[in-house]
Protein backbone atom coordinates (compact mmCIF):
# COMPACT_ATOMS: atom_id res chain seq x y z
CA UNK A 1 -24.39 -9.82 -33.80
CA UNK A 2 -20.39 -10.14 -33.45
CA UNK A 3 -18.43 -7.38 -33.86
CA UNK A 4 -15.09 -6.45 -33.44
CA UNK A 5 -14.60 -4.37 -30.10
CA UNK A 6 -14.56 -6.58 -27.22
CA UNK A 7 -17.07 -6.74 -24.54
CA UNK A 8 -17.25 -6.83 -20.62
CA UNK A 9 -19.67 -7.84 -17.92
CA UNK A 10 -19.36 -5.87 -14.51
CA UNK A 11 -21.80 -7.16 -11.78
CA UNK A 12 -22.12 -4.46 -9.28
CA UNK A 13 -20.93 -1.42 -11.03
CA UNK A 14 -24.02 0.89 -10.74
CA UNK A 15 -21.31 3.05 -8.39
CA UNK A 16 -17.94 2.06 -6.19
CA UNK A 17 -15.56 0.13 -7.42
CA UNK A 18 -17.69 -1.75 -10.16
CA UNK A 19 -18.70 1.57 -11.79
CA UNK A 20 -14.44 2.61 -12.11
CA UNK A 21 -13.88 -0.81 -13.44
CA UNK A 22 -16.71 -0.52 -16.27
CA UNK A 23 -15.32 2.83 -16.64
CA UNK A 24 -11.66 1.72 -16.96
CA UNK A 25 -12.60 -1.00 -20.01
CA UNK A 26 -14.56 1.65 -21.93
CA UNK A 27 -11.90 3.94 -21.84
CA UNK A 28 -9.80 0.89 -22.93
CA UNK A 29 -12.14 0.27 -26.03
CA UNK A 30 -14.84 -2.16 -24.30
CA UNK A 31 -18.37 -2.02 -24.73
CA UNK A 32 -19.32 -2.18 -21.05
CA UNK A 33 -22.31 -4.44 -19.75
CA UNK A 34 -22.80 -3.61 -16.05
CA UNK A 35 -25.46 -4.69 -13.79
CA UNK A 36 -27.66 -3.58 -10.81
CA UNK A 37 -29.47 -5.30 -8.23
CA UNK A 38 -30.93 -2.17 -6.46
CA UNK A 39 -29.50 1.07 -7.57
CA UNK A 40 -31.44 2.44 -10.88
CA UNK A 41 -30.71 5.70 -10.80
CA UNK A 42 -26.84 5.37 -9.93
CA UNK A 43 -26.88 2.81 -12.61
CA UNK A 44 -28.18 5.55 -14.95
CA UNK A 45 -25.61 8.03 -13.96
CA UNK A 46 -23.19 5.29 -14.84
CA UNK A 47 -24.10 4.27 -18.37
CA UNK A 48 -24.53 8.05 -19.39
CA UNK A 49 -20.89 8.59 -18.39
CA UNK A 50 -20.25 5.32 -20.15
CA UNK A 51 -21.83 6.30 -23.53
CA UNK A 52 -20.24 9.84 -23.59
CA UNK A 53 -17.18 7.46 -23.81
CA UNK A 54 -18.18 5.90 -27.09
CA UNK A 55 -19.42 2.29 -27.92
CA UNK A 56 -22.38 -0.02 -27.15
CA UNK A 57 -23.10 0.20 -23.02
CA UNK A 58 -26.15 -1.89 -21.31
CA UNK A 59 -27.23 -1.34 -18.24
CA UNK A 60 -29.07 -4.34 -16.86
CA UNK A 61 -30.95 -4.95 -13.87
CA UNK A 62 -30.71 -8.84 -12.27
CA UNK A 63 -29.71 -9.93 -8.58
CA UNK A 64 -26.88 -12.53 -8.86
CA UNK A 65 -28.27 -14.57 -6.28
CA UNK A 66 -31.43 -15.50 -8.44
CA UNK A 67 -30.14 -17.96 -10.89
CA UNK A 68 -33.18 -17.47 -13.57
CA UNK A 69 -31.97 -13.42 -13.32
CA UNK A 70 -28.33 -14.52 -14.40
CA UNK A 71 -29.48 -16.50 -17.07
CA UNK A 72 -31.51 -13.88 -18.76
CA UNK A 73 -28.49 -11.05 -17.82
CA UNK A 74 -26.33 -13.64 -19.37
CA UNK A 75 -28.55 -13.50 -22.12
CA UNK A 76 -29.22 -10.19 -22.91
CA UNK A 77 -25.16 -9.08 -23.22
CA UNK A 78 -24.72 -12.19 -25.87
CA UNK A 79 -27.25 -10.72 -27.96
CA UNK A 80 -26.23 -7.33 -27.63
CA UNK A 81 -22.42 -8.07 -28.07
CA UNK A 82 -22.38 -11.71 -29.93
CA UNK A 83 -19.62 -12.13 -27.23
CA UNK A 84 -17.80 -11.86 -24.18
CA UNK A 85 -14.02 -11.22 -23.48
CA UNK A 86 -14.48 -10.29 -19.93
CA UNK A 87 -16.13 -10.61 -16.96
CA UNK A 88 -15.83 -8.89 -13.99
CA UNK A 89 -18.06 -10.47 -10.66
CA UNK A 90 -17.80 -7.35 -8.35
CA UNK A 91 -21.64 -7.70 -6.98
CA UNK A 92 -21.59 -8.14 -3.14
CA UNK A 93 -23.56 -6.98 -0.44
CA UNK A 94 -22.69 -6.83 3.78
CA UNK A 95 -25.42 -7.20 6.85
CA UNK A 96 -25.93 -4.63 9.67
CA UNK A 97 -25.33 -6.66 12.73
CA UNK A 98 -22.02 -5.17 14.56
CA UNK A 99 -19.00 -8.02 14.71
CA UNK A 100 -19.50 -8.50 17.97
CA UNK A 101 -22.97 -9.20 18.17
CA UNK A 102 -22.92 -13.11 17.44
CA UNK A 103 -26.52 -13.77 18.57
CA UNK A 104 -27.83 -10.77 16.60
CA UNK A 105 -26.51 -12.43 13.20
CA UNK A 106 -29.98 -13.25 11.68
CA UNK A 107 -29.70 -15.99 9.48
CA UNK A 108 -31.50 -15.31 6.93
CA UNK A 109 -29.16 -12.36 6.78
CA UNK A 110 -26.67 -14.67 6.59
CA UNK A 111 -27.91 -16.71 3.80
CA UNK A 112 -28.44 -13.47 1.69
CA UNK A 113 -24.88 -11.90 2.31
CA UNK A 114 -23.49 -15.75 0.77
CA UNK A 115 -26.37 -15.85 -1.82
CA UNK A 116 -24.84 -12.58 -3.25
CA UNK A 117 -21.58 -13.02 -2.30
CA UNK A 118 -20.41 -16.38 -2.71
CA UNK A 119 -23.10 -18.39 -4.99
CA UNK A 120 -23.39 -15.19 -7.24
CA UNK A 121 -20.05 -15.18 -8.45
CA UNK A 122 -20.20 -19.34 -9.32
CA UNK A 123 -23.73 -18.72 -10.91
CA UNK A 124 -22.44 -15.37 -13.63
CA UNK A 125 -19.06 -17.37 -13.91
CA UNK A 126 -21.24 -20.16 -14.85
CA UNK A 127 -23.78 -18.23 -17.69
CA UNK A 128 -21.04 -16.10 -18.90
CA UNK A 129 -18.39 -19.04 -19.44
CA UNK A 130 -19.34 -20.35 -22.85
CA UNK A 131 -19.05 -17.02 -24.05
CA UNK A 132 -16.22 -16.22 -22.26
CA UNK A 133 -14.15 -19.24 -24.16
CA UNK A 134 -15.88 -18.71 -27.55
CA UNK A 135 -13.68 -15.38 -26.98
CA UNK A 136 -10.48 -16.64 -25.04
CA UNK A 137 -12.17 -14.13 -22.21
CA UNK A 138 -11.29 -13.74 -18.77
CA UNK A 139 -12.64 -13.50 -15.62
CA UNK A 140 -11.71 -11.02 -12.69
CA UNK A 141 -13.03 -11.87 -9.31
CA UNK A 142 -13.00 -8.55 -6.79
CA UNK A 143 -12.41 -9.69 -2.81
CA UNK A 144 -12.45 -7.68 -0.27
CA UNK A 145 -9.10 -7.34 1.99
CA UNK A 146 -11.25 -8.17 4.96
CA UNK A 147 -11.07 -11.46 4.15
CA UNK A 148 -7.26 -11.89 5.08
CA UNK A 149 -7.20 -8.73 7.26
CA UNK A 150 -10.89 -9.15 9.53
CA UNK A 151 -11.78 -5.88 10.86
CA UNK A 152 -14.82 -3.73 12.29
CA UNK A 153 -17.10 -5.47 9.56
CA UNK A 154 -19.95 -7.80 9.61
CA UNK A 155 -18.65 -11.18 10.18
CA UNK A 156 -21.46 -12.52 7.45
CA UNK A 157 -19.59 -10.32 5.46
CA UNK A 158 -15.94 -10.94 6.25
CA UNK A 159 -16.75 -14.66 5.20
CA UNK A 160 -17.75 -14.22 2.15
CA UNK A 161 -14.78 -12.52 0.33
């Protein structure tokens, strides 16, 4: 069903900087998608703030590593919305091994911090996009500064932004 108040995807935004970002476009006149991987009851907190804002908010669980997940997140905010003017890809996760500790990096670790990371983003960019022209949409990609500026962080991690 199209209407006429744009609305925004925000992967991630259960709390942190994804949660002030949906926050930001309601207040701006958005009807706010976001989306959890792990977080339910944050993500709760979230939307009811949302709503007491006004407009249409979804809160929608999917990991953004799991292509089939995206798809049906995807999905679920066209038929809610009818469209999609923007998309922010803020999901990301980190590992627990110390910087230093090169032989501790387990790899399948690895492969999950650049599942989420790195092939989530390209896979939500990917669902979202036809949408996201339909409307003449945009898409904001969130880094971290640890990517220009390494520091005490996991170096799965500090790859990734």
């Amino acid at each position: 069903m199209a209407q006429d108040r744009p609305a925004a995807l925000v992967t991630g935004s259960a709390s942190g900087i994804g949660r002030a970002a949906a926050l930001r476009l309601a207040r701006a006149g958005y009807d706010v998608a976001i989306n959890y991987s792990r977080s339910e009851d944050t993500a709760r907190q979230t939307l009811a703030e949302l709503e007491s804002l006004g407009g249409r908010h979804l809160a929608l669980r999917a990991d953004v590593s799991d292509d089939e997940a995206v798809a049906s997140l995807a999905a679920a905010v066209g038929e809610t919305y009818g469209r999609l003017d923007a998309l922010v890809n803020n999901a990301g996760v980190t590992s627990q091994t110390p910087p230093d500790d090169l032989d501790g990096v387990d790899l399948a670790e690895w492969d999950r911090v650049f599942a989420v990371n790195v092939r989530g983003l390209f896979q939500v960019t990917r669902a979202c996009a036809p949408r996201l022209r339909a409307a003449g949409g945009c898409v904001v990609n969130v880094a971290s500064i640890v990517g220009l500026r390494p520091g005490p962080q996991p170096v799965a991690y500090a790859a990734t932004p």
